[in-house]
Protein backbone atom coordinates (compact mmCIF):
# COMPACT_ATOMS: atom_id res chain seq x y z
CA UNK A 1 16.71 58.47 25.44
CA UNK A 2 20.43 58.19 24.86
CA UNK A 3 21.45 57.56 20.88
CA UNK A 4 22.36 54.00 21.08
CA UNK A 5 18.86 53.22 23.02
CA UNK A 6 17.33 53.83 19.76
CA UNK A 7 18.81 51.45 17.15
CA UNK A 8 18.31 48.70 20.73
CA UNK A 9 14.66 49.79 20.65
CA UNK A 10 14.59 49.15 16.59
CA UNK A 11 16.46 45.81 17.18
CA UNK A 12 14.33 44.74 19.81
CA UNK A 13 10.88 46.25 17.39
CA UNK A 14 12.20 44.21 14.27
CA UNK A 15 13.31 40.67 16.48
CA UNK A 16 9.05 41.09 17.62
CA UNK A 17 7.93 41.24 14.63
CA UNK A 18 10.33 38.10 13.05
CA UNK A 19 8.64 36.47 15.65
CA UNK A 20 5.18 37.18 14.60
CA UNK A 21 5.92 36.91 11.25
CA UNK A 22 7.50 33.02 12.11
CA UNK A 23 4.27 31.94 13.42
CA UNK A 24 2.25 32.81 10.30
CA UNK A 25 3.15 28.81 9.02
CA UNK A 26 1.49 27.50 12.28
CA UNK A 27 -1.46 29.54 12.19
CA UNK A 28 -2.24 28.73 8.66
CA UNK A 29 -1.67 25.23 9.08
CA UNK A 30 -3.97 25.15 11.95
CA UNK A 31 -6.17 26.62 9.76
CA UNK A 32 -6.09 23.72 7.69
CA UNK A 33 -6.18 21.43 9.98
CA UNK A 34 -8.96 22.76 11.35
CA UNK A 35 -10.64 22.45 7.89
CA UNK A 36 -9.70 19.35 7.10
CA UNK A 37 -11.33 18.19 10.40
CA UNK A 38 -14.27 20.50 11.25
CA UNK A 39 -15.07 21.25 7.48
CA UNK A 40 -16.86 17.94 6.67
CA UNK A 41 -18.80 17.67 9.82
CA UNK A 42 -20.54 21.18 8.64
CA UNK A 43 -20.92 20.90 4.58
CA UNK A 44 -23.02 18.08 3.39
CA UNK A 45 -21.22 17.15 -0.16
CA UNK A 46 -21.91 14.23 -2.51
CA UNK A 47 -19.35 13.82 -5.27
CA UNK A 48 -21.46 11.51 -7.13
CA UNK A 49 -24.37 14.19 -7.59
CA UNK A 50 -24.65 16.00 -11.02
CA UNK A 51 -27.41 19.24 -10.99
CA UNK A 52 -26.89 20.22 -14.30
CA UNK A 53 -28.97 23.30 -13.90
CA UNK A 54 -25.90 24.37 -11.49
CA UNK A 55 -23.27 24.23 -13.93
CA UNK A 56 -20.49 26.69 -14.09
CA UNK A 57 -21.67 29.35 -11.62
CA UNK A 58 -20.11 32.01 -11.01
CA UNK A 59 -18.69 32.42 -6.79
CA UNK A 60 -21.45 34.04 -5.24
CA UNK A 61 -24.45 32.79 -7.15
CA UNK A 62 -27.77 31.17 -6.23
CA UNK A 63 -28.04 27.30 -6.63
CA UNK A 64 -31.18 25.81 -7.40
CA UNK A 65 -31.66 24.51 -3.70
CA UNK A 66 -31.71 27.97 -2.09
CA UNK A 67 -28.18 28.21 -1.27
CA UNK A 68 -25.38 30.33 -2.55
CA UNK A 69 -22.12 28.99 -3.95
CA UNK A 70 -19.67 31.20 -2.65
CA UNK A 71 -16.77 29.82 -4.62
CA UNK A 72 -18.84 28.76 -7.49
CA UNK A 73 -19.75 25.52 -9.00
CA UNK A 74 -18.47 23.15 -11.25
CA UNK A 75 -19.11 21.45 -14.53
CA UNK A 76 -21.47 19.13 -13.28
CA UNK A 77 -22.74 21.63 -10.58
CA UNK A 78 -21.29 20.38 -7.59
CA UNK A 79 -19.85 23.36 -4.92
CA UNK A 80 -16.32 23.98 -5.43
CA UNK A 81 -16.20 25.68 -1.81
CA UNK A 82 -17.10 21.36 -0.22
CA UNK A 83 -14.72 20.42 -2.89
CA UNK A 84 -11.99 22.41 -0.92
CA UNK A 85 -13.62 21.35 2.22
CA UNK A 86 -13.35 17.46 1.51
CA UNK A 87 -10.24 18.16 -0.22
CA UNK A 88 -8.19 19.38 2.32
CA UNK A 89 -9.24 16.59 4.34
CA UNK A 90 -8.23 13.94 1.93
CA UNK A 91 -4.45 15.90 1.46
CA UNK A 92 -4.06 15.78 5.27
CA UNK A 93 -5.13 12.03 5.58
CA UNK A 94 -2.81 11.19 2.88
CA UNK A 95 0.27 13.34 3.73
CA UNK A 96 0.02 12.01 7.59
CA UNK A 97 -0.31 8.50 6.74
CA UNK A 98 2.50 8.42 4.26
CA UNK A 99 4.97 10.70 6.40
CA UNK A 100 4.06 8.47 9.31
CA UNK A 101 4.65 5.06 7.55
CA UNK A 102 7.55 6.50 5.58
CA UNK A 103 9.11 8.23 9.04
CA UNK A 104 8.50 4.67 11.07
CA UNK A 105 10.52 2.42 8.32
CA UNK A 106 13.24 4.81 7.36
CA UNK A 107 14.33 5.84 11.10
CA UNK A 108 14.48 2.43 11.46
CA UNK A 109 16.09 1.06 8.83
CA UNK A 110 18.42 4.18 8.81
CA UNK A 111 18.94 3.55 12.41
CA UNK A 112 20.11 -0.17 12.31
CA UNK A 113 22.48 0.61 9.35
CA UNK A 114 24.27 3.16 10.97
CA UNK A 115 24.80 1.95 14.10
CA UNK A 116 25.59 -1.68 13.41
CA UNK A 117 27.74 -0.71 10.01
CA UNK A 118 29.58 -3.41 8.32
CA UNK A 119 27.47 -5.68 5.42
CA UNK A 120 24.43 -4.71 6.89
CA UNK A 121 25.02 -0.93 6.38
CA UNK A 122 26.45 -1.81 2.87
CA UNK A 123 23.12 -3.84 1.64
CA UNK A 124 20.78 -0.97 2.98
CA UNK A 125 22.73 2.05 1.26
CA UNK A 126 23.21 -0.28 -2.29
CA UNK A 127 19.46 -0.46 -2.14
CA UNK A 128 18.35 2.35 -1.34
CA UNK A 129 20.79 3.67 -4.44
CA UNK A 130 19.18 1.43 -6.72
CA UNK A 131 15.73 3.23 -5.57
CA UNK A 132 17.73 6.56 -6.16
CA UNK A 133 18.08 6.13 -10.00
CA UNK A 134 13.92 5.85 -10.57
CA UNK A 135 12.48 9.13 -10.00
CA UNK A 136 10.24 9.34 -7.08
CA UNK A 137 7.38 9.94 -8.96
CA UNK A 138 7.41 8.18 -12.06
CA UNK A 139 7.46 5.12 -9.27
CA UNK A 140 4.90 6.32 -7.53
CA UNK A 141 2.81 6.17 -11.00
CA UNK A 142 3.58 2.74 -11.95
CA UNK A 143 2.45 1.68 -8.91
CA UNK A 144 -0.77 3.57 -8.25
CA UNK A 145 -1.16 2.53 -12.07
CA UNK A 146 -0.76 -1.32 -11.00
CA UNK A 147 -3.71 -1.31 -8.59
CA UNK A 148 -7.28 -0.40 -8.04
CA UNK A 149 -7.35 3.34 -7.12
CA UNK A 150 -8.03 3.35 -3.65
CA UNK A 151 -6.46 6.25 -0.72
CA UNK A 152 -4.36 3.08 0.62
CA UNK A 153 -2.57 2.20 -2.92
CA UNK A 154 -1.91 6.06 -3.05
CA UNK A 155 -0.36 5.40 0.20
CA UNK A 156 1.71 2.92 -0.46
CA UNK A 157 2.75 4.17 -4.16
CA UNK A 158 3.98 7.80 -2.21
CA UNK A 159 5.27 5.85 0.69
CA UNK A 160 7.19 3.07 -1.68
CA UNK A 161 10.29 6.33 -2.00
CA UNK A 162 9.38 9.01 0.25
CA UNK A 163 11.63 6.46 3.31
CA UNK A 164 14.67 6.69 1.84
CA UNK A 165 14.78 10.23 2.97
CA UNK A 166 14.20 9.58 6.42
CA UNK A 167 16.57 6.60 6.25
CA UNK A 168 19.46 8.87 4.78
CA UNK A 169 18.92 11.40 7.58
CA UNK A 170 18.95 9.16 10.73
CA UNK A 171 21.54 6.85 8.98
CA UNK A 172 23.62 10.00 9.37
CA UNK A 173 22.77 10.88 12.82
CA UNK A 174 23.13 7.13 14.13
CA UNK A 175 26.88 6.92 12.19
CA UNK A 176 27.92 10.06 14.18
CA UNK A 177 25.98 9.46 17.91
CA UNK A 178 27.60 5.77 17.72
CA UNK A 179 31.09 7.11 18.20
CA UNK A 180 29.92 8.90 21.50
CA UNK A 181 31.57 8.43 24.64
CA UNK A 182 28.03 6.93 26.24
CA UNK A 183 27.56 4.79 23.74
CA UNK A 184 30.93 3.39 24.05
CA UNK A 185 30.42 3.20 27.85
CA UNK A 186 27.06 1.28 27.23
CA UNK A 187 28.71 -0.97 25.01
CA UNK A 188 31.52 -1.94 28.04
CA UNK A 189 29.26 -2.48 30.35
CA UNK A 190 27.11 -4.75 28.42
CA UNK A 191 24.12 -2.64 27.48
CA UNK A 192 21.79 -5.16 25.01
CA UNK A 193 22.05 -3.27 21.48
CA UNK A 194 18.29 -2.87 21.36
CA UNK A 195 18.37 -0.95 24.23
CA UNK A 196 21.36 0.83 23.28
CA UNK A 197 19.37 1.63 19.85
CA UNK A 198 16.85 2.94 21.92
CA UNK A 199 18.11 4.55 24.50
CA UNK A 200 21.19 6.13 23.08
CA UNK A 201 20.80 6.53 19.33
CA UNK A 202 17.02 7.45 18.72
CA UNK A 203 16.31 10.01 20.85
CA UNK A 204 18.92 11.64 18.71
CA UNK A 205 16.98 10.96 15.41
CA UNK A 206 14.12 12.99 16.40
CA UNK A 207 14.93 16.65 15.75
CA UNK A 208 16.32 15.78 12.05
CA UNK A 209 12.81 13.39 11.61
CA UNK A 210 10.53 16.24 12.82
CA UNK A 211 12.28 18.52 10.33
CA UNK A 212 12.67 16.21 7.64
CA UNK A 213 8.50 14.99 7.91
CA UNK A 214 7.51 19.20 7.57
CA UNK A 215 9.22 18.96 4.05
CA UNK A 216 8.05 15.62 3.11
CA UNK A 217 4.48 16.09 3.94
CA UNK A 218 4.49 19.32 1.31
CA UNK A 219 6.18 16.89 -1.32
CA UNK A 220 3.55 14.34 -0.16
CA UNK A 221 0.33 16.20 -0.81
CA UNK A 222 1.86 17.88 -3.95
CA UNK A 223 2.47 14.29 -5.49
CA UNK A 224 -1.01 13.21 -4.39
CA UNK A 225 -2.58 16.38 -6.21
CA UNK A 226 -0.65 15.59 -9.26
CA UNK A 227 -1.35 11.63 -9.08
CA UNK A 228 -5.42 12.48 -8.69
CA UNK A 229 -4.55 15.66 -12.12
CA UNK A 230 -3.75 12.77 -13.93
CA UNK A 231 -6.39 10.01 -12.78
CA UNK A 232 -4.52 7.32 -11.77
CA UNK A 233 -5.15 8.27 -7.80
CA UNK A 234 -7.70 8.39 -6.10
CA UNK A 235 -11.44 6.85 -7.09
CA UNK A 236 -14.57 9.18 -8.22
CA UNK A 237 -15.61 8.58 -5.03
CA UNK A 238 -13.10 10.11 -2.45
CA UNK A 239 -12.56 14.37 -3.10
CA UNK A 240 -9.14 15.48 -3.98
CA UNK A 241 -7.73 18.90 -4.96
CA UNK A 242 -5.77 17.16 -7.82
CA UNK A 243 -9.11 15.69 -8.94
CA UNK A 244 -11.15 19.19 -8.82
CA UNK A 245 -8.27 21.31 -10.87
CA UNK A 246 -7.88 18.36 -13.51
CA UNK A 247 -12.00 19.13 -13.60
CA UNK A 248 -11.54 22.66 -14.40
CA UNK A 249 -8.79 22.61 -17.09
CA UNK A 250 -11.27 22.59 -19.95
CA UNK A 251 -13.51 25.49 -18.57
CA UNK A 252 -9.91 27.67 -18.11
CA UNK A 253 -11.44 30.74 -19.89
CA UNK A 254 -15.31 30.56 -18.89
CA UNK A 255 -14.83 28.89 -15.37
CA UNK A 256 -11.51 30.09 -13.77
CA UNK A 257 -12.40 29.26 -10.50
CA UNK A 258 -12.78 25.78 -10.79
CA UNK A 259 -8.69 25.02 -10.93
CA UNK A 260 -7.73 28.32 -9.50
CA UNK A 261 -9.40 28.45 -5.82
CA UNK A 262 -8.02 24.84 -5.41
CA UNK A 263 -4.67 25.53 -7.03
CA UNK A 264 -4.28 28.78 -4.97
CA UNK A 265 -5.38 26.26 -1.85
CA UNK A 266 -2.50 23.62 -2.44
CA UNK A 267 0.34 26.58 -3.64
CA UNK A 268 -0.53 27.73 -0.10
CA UNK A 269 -0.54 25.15 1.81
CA UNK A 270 2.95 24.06 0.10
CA UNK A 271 4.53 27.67 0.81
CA UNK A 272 3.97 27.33 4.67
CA UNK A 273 4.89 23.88 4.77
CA UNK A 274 8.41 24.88 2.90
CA UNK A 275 8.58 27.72 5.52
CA UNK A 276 7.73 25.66 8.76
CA UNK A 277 10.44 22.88 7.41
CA UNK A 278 12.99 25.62 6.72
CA UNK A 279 12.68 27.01 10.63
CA UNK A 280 12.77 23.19 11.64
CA UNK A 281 15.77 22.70 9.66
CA UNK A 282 17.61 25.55 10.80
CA UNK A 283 16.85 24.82 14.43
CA UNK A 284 17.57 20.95 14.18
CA UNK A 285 20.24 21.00 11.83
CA UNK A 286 20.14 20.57 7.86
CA UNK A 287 20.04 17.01 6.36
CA UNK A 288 20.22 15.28 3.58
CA UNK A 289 16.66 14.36 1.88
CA UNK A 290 17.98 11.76 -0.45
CA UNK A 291 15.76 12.66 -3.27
CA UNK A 292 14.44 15.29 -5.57
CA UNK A 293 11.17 15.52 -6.63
């Protein structure tokens, strides 16, 4: 083996290995996913149900039915391992629907004012500055704190900013791809400017969307989690990480587990999220998200 072969062979070693390490954000999201969809079908849970004579177990012990709590119990007994079951399947549900309702109206809207430009473009981008000067989340609070807490007011309350990020983005894209030599040919041979929207502009708006809906979903589920901490989210009813650490905050020193295992759950779930959107990003291009949370 000749001397530069080695340092190839290295190259060639450490490029593997990137490559393995890269897919480590799919395979844990899958994981979730899987969770989230399998998880509920398996684990009975009732969030209603107190059994007092299961409080604060340790993870491991034996509950009065026979079982064991592997991740412990609550204050009012209930298994923090279905918690984290039913949990993740409430932060998915949530994070989809808003990304998907948020993705829908902001490409569009985005879309339209970029291409077509003039007082159109100006009304959409003074509006969506106005939005800009209320923080994302304080808005999100006054509306979930408006309504009834149900998983569609959530929706709407995360969904009510989280567009204008998508809007920016495509905006962007539809400003630039307008100036294109196809577009221009559409145009001059009399191409209808909904097709021309859809046909020439959109397609373009995908890459930058796909990216942009990785990093929004992680801001998504975080706001959700800190909406249900502070009880103006979800109802008793539905199962939410937020809801289960908020539980826990009181028992800190005698019950760790009760905030940590979920809190370790959604810091997770954020990290590979943030990782999956940065290789999106850096393969589709870097935009704008409009917003800080």
């Amino acid at each position: 083996m000749t001397a530069s072969a080695v340092p190839l062979a290295a190259v060639r070693r450490r490029g593997t290995a990137m490559r393995w390490l890269g897919r480590i954000p799919y395979v844990v999201l899958a994981v979730y996913g899987a969770v989230a969809i399998v998880g509920p079908l398996v684990i009975d849970y009732n969030p209603v149900l107190t059994i007092l004579d299961d409080r604060l177990l340790a993870p491991g012990s034996r509950v009065s039915s026979g079982g064991t709590a592997w991740l412990g119990t609550d204050g009012l007994g209930r298994d923090v391992l279905a918690q984290l079951v039913y949990g993740a399947r409430t932060s998915v549900l949530i994070g989809v629907s808003t990304v998907l309702v948020s993705s829908v109206v902001g490409t569009a809207i985005g879309t339209v004012a970029g291409y077509f430009r003039g007082w159109l473009d100006t009304v959409l981008s003074r509006g969506i500055d106005i939005l800009l000067a209320f923080p994302a989340i304080l808005l999100a609070i006054v509306i979930a704190g408006s309504f009834q807490r149900s998983v569609l007011v959530v929706v709407i309350a995360l969904s009510a900013t989280a567009w204008i990020s998508f809007a920016r983005v495509t905006r962007s894209t539809a400003l630039s791809v307008r100036e294109r030599a196809w577009v221009d040919a559409a145009r001059v041979l009399g191409v209808p400017r909904r097709s021309i929207l859809v046909r020439h502009i959109l397609p373009f708006t995908i890459g930058p969307v796909v990216a942009l809906a990785t990093l929004e979903f992680a801001l998504v589920v975080l706001a959700e989690a800190g909406l249900s901490f502070l009880g103006i989210g979800l109802p008793n009813s539905a199962v939410s990480w937020g809801q289960t650490i908020a539980n826990g905050k009181q028992y800190l020193a005698t019950a760790w587990w009760i905030s940590a295992l979920p809190g370790f759950a959604l810091s997770l779930l954020i990290i590979n999220i943030g990782i999956l959107g940065d290789q999106l990003t850096a393969r589709y291009g870097r935009g704008q998200t409009g917003r800080l949370r």
